[in-house]
PDB file of N, CA and C in Angstrom:
ATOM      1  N   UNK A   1      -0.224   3.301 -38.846  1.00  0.00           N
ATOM      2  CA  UNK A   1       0.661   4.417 -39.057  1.00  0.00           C
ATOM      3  C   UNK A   1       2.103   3.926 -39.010  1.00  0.00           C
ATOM      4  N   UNK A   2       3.266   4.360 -39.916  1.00  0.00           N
ATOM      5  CA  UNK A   2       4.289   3.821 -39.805  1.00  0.00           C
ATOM      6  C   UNK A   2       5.566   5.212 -39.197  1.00  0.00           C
ATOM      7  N   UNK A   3       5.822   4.192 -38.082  1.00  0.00           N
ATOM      8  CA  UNK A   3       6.389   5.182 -37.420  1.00  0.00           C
ATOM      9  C   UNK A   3       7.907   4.812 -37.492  1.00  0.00           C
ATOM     10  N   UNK A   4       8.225   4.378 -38.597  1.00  0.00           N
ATOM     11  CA  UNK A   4      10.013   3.836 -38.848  1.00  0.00           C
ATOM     12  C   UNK A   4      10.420   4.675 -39.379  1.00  0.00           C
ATOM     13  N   UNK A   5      11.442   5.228 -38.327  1.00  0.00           N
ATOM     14  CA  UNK A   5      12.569   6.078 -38.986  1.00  0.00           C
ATOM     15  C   UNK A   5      13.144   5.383 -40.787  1.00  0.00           C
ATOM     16  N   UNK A   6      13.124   6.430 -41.493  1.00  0.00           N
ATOM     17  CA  UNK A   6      13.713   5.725 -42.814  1.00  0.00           C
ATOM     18  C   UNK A   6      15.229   5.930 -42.565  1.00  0.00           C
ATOM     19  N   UNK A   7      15.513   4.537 -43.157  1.00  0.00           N
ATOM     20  CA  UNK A   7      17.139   4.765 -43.446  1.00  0.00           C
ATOM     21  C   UNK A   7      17.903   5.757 -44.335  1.00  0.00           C
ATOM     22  N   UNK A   8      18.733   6.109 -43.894  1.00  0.00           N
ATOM     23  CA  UNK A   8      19.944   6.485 -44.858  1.00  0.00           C
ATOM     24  C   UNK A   8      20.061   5.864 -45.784  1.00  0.00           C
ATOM     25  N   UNK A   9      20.000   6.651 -47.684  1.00  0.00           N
ATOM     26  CA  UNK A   9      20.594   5.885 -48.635  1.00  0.00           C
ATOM     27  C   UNK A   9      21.480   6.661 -49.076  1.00  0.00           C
ATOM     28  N   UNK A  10      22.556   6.179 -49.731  1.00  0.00           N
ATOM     29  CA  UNK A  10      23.338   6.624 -50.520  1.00  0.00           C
ATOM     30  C   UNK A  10      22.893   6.342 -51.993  1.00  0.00           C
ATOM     31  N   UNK A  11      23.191   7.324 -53.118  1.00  0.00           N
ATOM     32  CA  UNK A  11      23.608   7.627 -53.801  1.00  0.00           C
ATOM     33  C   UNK A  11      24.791   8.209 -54.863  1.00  0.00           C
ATOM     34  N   UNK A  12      24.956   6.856 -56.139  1.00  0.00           N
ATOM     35  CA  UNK A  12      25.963   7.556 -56.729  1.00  0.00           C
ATOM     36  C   UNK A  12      25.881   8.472 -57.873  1.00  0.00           C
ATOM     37  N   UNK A  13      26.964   9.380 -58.597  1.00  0.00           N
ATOM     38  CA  UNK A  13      27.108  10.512 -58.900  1.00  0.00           C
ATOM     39  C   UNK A  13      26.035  10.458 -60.090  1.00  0.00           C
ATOM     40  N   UNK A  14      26.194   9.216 -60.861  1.00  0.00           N
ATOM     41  CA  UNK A  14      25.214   9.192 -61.888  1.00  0.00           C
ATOM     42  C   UNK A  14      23.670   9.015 -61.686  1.00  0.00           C
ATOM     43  N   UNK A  15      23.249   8.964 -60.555  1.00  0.00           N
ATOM     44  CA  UNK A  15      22.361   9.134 -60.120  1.00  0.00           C
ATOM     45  C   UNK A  15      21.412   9.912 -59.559  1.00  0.00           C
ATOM     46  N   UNK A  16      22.559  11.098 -58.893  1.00  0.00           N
ATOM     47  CA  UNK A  16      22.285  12.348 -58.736  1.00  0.00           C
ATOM     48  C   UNK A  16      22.381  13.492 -59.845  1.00  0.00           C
ATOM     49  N   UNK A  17      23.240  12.790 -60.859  1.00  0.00           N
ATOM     50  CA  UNK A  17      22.946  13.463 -62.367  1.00  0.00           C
ATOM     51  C   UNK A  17      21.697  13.539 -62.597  1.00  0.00           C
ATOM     52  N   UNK A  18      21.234  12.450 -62.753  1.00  0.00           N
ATOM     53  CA  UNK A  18      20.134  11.942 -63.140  1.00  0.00           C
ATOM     54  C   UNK A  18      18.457  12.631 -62.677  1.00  0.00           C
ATOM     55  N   UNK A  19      18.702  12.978 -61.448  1.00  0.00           N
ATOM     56  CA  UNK A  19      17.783  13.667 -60.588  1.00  0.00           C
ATOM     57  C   UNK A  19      17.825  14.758 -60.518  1.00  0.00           C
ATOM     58  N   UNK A  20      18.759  15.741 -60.271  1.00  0.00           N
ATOM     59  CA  UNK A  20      19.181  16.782 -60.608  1.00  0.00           C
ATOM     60  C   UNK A  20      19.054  17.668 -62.077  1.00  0.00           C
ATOM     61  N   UNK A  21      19.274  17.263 -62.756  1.00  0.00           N
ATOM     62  CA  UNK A  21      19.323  17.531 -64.070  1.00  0.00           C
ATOM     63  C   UNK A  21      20.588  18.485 -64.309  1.00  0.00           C
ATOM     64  N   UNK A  22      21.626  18.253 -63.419  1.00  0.00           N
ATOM     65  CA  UNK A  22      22.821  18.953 -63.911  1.00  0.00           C
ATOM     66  C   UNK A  22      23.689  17.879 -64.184  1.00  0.00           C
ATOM     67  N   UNK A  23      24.790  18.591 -65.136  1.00  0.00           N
ATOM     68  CA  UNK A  23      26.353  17.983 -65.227  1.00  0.00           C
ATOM     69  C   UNK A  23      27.349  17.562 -64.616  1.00  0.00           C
ATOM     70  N   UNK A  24      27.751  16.923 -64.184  1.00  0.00           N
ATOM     71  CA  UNK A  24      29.001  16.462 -63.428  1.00  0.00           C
ATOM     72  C   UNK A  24      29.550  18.000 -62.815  1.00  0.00           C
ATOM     73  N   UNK A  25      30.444  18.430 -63.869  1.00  0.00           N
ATOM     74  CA  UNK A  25      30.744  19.976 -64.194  1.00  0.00           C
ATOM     75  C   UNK A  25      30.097  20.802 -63.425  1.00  0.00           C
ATOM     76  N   UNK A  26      28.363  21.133 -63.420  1.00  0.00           N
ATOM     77  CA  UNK A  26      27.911  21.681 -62.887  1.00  0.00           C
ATOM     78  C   UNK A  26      27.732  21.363 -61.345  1.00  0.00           C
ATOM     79  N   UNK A  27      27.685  20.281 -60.937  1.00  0.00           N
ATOM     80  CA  UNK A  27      27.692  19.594 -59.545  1.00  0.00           C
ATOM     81  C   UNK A  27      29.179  20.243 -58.528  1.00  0.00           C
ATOM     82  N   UNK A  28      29.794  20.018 -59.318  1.00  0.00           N
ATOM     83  CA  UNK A  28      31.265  19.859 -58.600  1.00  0.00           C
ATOM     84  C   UNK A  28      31.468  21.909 -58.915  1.00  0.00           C
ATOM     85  N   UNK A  29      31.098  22.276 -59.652  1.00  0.00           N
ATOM     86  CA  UNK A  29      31.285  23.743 -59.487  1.00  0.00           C
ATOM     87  C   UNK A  29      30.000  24.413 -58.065  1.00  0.00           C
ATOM     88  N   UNK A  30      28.805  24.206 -58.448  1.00  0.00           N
ATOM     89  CA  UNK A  30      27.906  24.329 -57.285  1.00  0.00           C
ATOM     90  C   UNK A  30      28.454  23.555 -56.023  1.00  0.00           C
ATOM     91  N   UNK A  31      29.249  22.755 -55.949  1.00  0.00           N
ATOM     92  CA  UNK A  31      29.825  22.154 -54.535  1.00  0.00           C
ATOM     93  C   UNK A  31      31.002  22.980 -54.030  1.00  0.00           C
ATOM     94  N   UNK A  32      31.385  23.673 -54.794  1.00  0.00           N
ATOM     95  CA  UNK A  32      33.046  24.480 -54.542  1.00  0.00           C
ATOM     96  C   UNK A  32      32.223  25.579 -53.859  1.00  0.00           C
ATOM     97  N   UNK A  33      31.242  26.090 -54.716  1.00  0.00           N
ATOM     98  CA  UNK A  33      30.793  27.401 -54.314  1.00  0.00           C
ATOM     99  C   UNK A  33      29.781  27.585 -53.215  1.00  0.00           C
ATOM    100  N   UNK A  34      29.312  26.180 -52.420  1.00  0.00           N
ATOM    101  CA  UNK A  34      28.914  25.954 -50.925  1.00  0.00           C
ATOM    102  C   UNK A  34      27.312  25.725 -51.274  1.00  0.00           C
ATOM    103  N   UNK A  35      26.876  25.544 -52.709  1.00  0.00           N
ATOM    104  CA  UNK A  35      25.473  25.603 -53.524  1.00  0.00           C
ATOM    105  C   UNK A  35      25.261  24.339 -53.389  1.00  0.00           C
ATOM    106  N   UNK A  36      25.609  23.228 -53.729  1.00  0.00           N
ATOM    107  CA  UNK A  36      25.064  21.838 -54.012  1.00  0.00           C
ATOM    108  C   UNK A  36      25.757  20.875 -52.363  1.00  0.00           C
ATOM    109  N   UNK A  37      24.886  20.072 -52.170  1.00  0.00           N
ATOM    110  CA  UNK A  37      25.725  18.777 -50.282  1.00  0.00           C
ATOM    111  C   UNK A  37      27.154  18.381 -51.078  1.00  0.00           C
ATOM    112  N   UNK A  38      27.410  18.397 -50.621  1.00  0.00           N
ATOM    113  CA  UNK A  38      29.414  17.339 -50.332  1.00  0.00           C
ATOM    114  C   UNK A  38      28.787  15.934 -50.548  1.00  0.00           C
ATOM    115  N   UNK A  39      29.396  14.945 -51.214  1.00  0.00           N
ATOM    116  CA  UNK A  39      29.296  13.778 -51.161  1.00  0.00           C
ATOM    117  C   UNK A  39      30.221  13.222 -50.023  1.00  0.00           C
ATOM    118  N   UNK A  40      30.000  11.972 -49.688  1.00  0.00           N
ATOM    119  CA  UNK A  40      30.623  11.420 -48.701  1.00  0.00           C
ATOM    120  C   UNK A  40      31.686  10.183 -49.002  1.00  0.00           C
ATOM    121  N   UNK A  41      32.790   9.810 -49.003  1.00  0.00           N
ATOM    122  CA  UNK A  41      33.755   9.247 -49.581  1.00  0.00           C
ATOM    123  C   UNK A  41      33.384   7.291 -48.928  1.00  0.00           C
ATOM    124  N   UNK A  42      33.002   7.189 -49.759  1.00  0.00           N
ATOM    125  CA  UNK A  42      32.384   5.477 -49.918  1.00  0.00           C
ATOM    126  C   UNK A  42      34.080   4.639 -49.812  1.00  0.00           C
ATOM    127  N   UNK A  43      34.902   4.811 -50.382  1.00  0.00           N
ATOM    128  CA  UNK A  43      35.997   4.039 -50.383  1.00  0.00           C
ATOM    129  C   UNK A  43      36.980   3.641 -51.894  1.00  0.00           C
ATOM    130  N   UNK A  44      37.933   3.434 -51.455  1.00  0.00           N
ATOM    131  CA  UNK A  44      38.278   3.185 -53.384  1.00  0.00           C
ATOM    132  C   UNK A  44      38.567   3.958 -54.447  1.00  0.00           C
ATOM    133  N   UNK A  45      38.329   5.573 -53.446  1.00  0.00           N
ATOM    134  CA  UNK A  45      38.406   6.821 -54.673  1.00  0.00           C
ATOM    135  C   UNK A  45      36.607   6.949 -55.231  1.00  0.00           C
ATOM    136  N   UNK A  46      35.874   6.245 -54.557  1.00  0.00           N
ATOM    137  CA  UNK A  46      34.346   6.871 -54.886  1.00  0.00           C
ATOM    138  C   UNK A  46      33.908   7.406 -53.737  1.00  0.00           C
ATOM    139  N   UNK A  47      32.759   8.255 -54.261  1.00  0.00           N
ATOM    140  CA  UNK A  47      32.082   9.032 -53.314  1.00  0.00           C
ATOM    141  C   UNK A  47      30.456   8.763 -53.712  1.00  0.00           C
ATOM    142  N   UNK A  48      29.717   8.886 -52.653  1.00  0.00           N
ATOM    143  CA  UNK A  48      28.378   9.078 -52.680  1.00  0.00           C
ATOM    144  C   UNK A  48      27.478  10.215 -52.025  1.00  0.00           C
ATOM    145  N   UNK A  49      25.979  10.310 -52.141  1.00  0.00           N
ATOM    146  CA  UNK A  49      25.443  11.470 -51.967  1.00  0.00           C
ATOM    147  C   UNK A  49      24.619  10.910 -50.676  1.00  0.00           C
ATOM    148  N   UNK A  50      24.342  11.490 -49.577  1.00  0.00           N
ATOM    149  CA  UNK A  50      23.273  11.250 -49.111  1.00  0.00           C
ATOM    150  C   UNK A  50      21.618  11.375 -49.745  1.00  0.00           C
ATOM    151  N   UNK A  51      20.776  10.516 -49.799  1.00  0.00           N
ATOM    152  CA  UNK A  51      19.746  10.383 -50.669  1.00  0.00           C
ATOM    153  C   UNK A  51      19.011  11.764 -50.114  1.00  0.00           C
ATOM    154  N   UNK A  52      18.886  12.005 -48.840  1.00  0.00           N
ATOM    155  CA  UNK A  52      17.828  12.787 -48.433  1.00  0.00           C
ATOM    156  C   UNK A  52      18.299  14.448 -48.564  1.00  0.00           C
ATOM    157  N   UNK A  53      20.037  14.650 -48.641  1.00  0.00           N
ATOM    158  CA  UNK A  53      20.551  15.626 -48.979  1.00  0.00           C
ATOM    159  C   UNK A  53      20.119  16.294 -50.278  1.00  0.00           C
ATOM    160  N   UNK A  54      19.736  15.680 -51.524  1.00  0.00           N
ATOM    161  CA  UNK A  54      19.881  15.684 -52.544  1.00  0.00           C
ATOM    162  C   UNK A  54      18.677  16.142 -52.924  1.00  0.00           C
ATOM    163  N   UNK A  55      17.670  15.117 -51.533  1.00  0.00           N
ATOM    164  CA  UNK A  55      15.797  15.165 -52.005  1.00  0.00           C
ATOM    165  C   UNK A  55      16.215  17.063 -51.128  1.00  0.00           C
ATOM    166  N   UNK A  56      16.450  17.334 -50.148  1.00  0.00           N
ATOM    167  CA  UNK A  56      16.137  18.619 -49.589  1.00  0.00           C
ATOM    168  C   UNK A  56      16.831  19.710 -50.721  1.00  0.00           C
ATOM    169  N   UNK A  57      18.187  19.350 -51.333  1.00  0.00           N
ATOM    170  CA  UNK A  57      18.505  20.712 -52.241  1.00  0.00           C
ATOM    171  C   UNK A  57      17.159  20.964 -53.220  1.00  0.00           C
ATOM    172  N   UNK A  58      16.921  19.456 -53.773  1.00  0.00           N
ATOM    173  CA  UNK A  58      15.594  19.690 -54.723  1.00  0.00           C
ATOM    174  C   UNK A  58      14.497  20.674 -54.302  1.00  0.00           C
ATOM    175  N   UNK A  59      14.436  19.756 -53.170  1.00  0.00           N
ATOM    176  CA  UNK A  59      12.836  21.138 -52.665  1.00  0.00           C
ATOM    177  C   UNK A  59      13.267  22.019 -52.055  1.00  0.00           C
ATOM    178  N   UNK A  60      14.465  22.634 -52.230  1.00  0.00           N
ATOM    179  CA  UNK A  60      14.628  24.219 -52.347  1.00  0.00           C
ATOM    180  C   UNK A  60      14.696  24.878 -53.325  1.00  0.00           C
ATOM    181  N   UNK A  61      15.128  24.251 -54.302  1.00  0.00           N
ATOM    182  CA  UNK A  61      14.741  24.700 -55.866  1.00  0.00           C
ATOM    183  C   UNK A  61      13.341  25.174 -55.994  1.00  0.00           C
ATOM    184  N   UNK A  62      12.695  24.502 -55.332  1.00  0.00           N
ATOM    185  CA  UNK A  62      11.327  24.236 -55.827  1.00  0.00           C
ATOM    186  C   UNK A  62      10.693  25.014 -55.051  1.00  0.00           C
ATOM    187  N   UNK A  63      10.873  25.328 -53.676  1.00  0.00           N
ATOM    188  CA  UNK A  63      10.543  26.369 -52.681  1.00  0.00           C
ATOM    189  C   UNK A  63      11.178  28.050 -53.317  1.00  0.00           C
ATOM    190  N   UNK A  64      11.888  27.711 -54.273  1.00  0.00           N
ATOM    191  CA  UNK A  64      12.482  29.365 -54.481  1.00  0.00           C
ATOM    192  C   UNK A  64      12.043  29.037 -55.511  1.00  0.00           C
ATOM    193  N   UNK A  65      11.167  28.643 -56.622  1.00  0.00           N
ATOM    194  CA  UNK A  65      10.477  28.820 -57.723  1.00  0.00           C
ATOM    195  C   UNK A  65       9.057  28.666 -57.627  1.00  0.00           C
ATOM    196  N   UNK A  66       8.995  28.575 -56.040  1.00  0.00           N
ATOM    197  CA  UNK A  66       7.286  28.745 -55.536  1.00  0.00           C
ATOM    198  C   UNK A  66       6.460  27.725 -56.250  1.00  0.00           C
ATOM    199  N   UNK A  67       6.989  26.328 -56.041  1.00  0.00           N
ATOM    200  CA  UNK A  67       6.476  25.101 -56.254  1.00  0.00           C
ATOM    201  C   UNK A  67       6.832  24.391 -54.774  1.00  0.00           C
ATOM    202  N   UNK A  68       5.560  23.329 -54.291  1.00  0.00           N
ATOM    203  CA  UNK A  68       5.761  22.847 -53.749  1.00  0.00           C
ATOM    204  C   UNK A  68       6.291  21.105 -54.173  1.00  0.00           C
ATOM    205  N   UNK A  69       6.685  20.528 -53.142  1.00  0.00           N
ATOM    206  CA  UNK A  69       7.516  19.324 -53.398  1.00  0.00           C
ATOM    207  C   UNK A  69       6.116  18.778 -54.076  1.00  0.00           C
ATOM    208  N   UNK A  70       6.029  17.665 -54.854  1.00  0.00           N
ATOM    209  CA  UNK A  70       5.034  16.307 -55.398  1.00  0.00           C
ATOM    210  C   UNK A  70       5.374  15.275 -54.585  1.00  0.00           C
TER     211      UNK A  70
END
């Protein structure tokens, strides 16, 4: 049985595009309006997502369209 805490990953924006299936546009408007996680400021003027933030908005999508996670 594996009992290791998983790490923290980050994720960047095109990546959470990617998974998400929204727009930049749409990300950053659902983030104003308290709908989509805050990214976290990596350095340099970039930002990243927490990986597991991103997996939980998903399976609330999916919990309010009465699908469970895969």
């Amino acid at each position: 049985m594996n009992t290791e805490t998983p790490k923290p990953r980050l994720i960047r924006r095109a990546e959470v595009i990617a998974r998400v299936g929204l727009c930049k546009a749409s990300i950053y408007n659902r983030m104003n309006a308290g709908e989509f996680p805050r990214p976290v400021a990596i350095g340099g003027g970039r930002v990243a997502w927490l990986e597991s933030d991103i997996d939980s908005w998903i399976n609330e999508r999916l919990a309010e369209a009465g699908r469970a996670a895969a």
